[in-house]
N, C-alpha and C. Protein backbone atom coordinates (compact mmCIF):
# COMPACT_ATOMS: atom_id res chain seq x y z
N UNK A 1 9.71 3.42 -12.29
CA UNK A 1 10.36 2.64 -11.27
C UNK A 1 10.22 1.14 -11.53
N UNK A 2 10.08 0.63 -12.92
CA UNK A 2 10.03 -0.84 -13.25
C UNK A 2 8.77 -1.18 -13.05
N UNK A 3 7.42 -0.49 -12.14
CA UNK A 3 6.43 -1.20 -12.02
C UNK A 3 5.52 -0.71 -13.46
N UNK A 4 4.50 -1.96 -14.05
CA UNK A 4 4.07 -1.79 -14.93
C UNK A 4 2.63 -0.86 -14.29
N UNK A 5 1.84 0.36 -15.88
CA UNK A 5 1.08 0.96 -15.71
C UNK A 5 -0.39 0.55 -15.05
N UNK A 6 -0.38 -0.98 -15.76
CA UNK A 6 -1.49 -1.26 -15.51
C UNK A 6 -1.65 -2.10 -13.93
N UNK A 7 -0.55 -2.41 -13.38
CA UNK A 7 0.17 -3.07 -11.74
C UNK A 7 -0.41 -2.01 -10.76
N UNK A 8 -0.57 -0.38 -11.23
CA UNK A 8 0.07 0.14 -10.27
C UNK A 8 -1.49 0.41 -8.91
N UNK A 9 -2.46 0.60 -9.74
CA UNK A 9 -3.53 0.47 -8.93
C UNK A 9 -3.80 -1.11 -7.89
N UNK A 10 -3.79 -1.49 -8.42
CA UNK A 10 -3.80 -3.08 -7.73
C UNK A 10 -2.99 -2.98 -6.65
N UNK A 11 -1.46 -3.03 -7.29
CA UNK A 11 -0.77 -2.43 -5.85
C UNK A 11 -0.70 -1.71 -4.70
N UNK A 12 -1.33 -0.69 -5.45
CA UNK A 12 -1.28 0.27 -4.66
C UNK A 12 -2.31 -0.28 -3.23
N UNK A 13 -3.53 -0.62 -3.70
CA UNK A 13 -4.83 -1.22 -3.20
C UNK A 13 -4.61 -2.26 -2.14
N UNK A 14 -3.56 -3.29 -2.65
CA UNK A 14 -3.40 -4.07 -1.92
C UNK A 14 -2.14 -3.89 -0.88
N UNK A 15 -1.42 -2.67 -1.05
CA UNK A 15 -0.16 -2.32 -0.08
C UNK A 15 -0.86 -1.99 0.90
N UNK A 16 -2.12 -1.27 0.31
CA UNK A 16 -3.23 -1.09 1.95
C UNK A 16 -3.68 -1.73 2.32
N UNK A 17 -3.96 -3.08 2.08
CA UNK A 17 -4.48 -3.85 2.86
C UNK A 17 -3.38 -4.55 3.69
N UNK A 18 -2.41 -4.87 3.00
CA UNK A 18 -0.81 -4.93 4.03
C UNK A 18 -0.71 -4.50 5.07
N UNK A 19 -0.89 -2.80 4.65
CA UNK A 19 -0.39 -2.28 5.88
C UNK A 19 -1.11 -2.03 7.03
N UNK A 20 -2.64 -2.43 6.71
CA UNK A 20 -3.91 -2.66 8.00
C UNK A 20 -3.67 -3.76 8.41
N UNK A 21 -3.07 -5.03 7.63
CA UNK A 21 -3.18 -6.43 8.08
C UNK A 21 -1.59 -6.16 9.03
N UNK A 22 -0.30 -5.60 8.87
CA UNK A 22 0.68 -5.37 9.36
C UNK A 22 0.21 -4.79 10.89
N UNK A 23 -0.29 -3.44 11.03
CA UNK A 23 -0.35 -2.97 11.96
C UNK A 23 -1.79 -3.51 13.00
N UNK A 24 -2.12 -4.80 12.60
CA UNK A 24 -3.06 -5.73 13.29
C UNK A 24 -2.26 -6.56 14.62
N UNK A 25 -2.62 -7.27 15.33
CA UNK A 25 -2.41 -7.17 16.96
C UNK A 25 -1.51 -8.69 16.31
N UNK A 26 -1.76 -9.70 14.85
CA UNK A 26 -1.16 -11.01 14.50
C UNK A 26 -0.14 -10.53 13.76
N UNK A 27 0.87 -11.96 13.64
CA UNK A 27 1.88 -11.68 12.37
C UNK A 27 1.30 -12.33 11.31
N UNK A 28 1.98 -11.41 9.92
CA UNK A 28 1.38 -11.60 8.85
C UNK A 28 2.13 -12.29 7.85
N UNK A 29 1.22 -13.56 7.39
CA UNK A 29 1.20 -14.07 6.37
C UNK A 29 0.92 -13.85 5.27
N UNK A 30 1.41 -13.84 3.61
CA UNK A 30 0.62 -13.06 2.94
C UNK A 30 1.58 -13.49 1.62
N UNK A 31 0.84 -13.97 0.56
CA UNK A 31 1.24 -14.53 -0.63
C UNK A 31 0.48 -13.97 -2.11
N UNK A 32 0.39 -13.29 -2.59
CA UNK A 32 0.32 -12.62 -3.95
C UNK A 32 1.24 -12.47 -5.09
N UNK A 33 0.14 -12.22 -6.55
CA UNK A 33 1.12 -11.78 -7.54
C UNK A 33 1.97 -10.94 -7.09
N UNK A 34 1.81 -10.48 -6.17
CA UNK A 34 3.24 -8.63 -5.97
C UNK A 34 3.44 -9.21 -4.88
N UNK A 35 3.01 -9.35 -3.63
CA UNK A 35 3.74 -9.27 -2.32
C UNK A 35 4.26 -10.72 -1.81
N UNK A 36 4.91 -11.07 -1.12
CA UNK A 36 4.87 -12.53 0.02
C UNK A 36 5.94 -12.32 0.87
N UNK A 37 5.11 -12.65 2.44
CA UNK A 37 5.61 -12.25 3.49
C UNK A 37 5.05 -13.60 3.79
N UNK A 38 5.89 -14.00 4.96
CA UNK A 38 5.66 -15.13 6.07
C UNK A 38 6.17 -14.54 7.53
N UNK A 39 4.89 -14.96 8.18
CA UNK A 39 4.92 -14.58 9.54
C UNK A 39 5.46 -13.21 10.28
N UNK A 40 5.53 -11.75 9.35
CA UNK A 40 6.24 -10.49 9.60
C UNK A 40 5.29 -10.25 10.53
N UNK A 41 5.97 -9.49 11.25
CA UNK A 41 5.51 -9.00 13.04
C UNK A 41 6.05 -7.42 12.55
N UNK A 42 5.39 -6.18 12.51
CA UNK A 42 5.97 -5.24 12.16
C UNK A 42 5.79 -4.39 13.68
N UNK A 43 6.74 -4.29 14.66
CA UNK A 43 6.89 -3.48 15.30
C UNK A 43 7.67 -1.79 15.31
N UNK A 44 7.14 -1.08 16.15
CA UNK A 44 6.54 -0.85 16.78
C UNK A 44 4.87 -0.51 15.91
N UNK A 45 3.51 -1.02 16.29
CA UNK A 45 2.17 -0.55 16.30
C UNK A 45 1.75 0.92 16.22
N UNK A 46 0.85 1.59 15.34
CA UNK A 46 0.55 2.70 15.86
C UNK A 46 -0.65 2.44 16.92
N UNK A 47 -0.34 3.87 17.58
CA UNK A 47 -0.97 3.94 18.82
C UNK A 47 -2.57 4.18 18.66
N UNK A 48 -2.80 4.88 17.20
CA UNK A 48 -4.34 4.77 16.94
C UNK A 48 -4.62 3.22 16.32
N UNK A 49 -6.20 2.90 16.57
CA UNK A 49 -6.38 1.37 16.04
C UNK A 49 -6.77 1.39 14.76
N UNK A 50 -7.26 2.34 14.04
CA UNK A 50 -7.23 2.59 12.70
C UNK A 50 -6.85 3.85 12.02
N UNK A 51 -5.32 3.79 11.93
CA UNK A 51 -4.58 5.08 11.54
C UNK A 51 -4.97 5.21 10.33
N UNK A 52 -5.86 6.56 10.02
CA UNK A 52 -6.36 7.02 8.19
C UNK A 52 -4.38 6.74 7.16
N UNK A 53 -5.05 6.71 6.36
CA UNK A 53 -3.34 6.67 5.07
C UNK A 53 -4.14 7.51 4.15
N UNK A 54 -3.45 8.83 3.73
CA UNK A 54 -3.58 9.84 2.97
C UNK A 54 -2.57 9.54 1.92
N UNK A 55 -3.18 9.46 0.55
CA UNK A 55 -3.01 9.00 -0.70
C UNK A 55 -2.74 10.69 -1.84
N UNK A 56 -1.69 10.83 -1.76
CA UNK A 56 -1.45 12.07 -2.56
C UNK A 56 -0.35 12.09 -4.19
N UNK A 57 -0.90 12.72 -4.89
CA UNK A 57 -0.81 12.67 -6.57
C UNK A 57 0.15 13.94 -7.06
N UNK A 58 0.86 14.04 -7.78
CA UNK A 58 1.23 15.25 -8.16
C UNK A 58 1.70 14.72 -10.11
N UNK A 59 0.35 14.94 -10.71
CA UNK A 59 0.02 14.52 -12.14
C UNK A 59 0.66 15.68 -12.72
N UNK A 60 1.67 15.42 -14.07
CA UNK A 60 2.09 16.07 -14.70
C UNK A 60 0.93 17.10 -15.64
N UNK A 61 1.61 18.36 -15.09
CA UNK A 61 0.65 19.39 -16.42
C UNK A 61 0.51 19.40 -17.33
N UNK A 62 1.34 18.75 -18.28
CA UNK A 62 1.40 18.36 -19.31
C UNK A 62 -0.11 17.86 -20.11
N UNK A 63 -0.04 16.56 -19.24
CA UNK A 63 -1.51 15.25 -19.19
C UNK A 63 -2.67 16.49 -18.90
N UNK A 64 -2.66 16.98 -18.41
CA UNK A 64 -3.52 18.06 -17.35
C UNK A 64 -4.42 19.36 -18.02
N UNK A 65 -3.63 19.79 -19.06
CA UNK A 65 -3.59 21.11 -19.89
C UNK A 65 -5.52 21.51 -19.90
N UNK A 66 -5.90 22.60 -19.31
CA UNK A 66 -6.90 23.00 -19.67
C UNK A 66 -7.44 23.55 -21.86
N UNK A 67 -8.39 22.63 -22.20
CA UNK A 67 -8.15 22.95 -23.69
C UNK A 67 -9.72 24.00 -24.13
């Protein structure tokens, strides 16, 4: 998807911190190598104050092969 191999952890890492700083009670400011937002207000809030984010993989068998 264009993002480089070695980007993708970082990103990934820091989309979560986005999206805790997003669903926080302020609007978000936010300037990085990957992201920049000014002043986004992401409505509607979830209704829990710290909604878990479940992180799921589906690694090719290939890479995988029991030897």
């Amino acid at each position: 998807m264009g993002v480089k191999s070695r980007e993708r952890v970082a990103r990934l890492e820091e989309g979560i911190q986005l999206l805790r700083a997003f669903w926080g009670p302020d609007p978000v400011t936010w300037e990085s190598a990957f992201y920049r937002f000014d002043a986004v207000n992401v409505l509607p809030k979830p209704v829990q104050e710290r909604l878990p984010i479940a992180i799921a993989a589906n690694p090719s068998p290939i890479l995988h092969r029991a030897v």
